[in-house]
Protein backbone atom coordinates (compact mmCIF):
# COMPACT_ATOMS: atom_id res chain seq x y z
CA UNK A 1 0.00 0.00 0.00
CA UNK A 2 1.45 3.21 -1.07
CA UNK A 3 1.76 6.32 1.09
CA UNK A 4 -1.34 8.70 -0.14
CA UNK A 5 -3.94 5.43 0.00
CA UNK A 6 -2.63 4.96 3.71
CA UNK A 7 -3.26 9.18 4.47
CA UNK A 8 -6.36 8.21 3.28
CA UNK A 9 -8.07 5.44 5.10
CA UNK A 10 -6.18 7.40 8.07
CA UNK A 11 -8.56 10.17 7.27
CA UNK A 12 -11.29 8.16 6.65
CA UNK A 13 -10.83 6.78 10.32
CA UNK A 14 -11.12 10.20 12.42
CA UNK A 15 -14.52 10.58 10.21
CA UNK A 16 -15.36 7.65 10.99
CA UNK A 17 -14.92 8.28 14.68
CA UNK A 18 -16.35 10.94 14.92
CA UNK A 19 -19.53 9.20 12.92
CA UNK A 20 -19.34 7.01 15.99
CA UNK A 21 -19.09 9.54 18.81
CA UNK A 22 -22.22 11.73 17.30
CA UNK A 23 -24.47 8.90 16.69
CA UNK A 24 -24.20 7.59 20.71
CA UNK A 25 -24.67 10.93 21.49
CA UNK A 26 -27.49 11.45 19.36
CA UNK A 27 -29.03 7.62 19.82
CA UNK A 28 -28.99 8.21 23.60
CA UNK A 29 -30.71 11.71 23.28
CA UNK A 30 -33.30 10.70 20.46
CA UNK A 31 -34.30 7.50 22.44
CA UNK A 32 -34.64 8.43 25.51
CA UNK A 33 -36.41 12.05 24.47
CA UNK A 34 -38.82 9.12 22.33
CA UNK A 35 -39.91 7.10 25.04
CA UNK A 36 -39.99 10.11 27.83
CA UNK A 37 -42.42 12.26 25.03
CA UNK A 38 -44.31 8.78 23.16
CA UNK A 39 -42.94 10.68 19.97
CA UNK A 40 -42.66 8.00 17.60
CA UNK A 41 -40.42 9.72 15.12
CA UNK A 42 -38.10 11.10 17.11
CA UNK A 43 -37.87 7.42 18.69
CA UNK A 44 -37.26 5.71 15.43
CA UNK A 45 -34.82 8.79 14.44
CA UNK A 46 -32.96 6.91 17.83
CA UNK A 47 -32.94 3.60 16.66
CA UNK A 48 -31.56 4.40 13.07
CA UNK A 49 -28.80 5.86 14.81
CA UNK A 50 -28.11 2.50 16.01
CA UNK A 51 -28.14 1.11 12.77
CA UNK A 52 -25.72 3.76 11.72
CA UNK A 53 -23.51 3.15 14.87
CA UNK A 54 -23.16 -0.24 13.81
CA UNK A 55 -22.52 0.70 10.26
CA UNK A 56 -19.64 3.08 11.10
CA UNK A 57 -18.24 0.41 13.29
CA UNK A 58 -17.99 -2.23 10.49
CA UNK A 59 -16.52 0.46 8.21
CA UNK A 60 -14.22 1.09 10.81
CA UNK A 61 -13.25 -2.62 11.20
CA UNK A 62 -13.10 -3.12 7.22
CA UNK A 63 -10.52 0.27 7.14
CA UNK A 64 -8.41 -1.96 9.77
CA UNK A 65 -8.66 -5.02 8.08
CA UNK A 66 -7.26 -3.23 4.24
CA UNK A 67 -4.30 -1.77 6.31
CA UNK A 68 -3.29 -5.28 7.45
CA UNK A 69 -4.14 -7.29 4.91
CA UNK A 70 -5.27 -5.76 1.82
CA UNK A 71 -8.30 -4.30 0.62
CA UNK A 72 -10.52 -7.40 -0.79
CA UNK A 73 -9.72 -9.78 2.09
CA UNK A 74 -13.22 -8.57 4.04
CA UNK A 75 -15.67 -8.08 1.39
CA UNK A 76 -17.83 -11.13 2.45
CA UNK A 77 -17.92 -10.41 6.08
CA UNK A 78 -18.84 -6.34 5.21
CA UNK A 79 -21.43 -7.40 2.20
CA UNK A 80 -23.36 -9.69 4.98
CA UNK A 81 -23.13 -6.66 7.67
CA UNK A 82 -24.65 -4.38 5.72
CA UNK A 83 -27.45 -6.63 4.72
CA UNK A 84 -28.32 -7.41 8.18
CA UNK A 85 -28.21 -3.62 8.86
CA UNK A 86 -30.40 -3.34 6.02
CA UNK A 87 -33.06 -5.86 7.28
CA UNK A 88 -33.09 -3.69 10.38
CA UNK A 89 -33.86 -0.65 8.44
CA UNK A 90 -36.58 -2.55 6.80
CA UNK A 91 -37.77 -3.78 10.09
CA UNK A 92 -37.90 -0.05 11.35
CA UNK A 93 -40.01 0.89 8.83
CA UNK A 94 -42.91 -1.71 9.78
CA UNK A 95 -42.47 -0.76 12.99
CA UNK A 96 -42.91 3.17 12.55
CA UNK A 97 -45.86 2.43 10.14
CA UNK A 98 -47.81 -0.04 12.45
CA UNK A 99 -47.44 2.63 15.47
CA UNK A 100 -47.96 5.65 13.42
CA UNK A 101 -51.44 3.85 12.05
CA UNK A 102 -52.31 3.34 16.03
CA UNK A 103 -51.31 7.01 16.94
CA UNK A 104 -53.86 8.32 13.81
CA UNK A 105 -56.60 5.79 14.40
CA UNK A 106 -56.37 6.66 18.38
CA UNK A 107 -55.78 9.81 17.71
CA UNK A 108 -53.07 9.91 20.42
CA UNK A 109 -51.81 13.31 21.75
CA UNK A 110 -47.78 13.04 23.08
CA UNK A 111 -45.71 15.44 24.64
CA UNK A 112 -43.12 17.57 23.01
CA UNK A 113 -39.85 16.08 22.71
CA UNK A 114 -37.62 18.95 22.88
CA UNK A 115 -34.39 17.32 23.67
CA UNK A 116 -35.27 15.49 20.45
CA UNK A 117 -35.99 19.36 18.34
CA UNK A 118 -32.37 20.01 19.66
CA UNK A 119 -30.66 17.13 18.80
CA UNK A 120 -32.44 16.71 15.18
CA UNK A 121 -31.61 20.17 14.87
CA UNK A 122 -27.62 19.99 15.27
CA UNK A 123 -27.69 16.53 13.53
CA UNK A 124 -28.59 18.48 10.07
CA UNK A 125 -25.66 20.69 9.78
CA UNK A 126 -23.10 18.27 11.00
CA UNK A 127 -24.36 15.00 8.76
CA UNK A 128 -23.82 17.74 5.78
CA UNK A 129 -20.38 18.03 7.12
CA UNK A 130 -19.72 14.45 7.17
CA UNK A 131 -21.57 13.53 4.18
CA UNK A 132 -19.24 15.79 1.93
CA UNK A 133 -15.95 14.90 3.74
CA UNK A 134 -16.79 11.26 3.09
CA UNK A 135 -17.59 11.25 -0.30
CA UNK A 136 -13.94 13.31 -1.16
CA UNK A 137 -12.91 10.47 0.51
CA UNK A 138 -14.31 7.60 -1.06
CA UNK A 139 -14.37 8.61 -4.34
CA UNK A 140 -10.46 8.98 -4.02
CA UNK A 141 -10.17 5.25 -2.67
CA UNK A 142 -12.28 4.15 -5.08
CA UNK A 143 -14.47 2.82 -2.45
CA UNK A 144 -18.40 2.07 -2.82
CA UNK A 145 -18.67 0.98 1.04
CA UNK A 146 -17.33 4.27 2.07
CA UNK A 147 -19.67 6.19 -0.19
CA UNK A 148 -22.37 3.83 0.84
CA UNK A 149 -21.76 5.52 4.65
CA UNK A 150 -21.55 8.68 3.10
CA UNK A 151 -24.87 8.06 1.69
CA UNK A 152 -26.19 7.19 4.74
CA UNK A 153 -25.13 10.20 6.73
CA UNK A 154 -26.66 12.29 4.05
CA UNK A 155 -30.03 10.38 4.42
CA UNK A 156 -29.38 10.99 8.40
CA UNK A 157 -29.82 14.77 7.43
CA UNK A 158 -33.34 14.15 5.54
CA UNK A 159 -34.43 12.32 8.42
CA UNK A 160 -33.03 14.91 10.70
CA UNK A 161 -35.62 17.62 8.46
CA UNK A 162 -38.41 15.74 8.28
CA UNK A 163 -38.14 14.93 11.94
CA UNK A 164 -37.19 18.48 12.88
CA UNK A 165 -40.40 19.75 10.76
CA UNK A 166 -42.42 17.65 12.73
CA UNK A 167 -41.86 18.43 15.78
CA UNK A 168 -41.85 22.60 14.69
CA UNK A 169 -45.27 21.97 13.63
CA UNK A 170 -46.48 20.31 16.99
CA UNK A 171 -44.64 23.23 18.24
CA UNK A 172 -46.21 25.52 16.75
CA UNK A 173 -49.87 24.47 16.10
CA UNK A 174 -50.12 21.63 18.48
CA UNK A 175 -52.35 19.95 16.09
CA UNK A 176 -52.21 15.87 17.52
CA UNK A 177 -51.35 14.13 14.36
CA UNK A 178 -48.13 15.83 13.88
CA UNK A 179 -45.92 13.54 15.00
CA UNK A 180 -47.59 10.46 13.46
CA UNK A 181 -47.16 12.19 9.97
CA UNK A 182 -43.32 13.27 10.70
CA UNK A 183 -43.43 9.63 11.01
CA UNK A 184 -44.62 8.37 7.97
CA UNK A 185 -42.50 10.47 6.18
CA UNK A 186 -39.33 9.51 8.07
CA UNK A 187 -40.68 5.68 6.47
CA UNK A 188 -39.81 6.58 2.98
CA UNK A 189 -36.03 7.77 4.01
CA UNK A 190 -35.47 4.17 6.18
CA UNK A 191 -36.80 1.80 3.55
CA UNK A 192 -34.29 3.74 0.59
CA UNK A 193 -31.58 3.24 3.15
CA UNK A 194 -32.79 -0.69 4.03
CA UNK A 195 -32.73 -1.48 0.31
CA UNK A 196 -29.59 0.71 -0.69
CA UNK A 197 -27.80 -1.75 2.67
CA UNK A 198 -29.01 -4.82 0.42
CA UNK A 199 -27.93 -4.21 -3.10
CA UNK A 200 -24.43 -5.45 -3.78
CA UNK A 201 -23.56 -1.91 -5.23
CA UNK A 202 -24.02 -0.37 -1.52
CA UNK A 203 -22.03 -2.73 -0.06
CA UNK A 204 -19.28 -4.21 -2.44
CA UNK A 205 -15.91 -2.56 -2.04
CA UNK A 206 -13.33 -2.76 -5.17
């Protein structure tokens, strides 16, 4: 391995750690504002950050296991990782669309999760951050699992807006079904990511 490819999987390790340290910051926050508030969006918001905790970990191993040993000796290992994070995603999305269809037919009223507004609210600007910095990155190792977490930090941000505009709404209006539609919409932006986690092209590394 030549000099400039290891300066770069250096640099794609301090994003990746920093990938790690936001998203247990912001998985702690978003779940426990969730439960606290009954806010189901800001709850499943949470538990994607899990996914993508995971994801950045398995990145990070993969980056470890190309300095030691070359880059195509854990493609098997990192294509089945990202299809179980996938089926998670996938999972997440039944699960938000099952409780949001309670919360509309039962027309249930939460509390405001404002932990939750603030830590949507910083998670926009800084998954732009990471989004760009990782795709300079990736498209100079030539790597399609590093843009695939690239991509994934930039679907963090959607979800971070649609989230966000949810709860400004309840804020704002306190109309009841605000959170259950913030919901639905958060569905489309986990079942792209589930699928994107299961084709080869999302997780395949040459």
């Amino acid at each position: 391995m030549n000099d400039e490819r290891e300066a770069l999987i250096r640099r794609a390790f301090r994003l990746e750690y920093l990938t790690l340290a936001w998203m247990i910051v912001e998985a702690a926050v978003a779940i426990g504002s969730g439960v606290r508030s009954g806010s189901v969006s800001v709850l499943a918001f949470g538990i994607d950050s899990l996914v993508e905790l995971a994801s950045a970990a398995v990145l990070i191993w993969r980056l470890t296991v190309e300095l030691r040993h070359g880059q195509r000796f854990a493609e098997p290992a990192e294509r089945m990782a990202s299809r179980i994070a996938g089926t998670l995603l996938l999972g997440l999305a039944a699960y938000v669309v099952v409780s949001a269809g309670w919360k509309l037919w039962t027309r249930s009223n939460e509390s405001f999760a404002w932990s939750g507004l603030a830590v949507t609210a910083l998670a926009i600007p800084l998954m732009y951050m990471l989004a760009r910095r990782k795709i300079v990155v990736a498209e100079a190792l030539g790597s399609r699992a590093m843009r695939a977490d690239a991509m994934e930090a930039v679907t963090c941000g959607w979800l971070s807006v649609v989230v966000l505009c949810g709860l400004l709404l309840k804020l704002v209006t306190g109309v009841w079904w605000a959170d259950a539609a913030a919901s639905l919409g958060v569905v489309w932006f986990l079942v792209k990511e589930g699928r994107e986690a299961w084709s080869d092209e999302a997780c395949a590394c040459h």
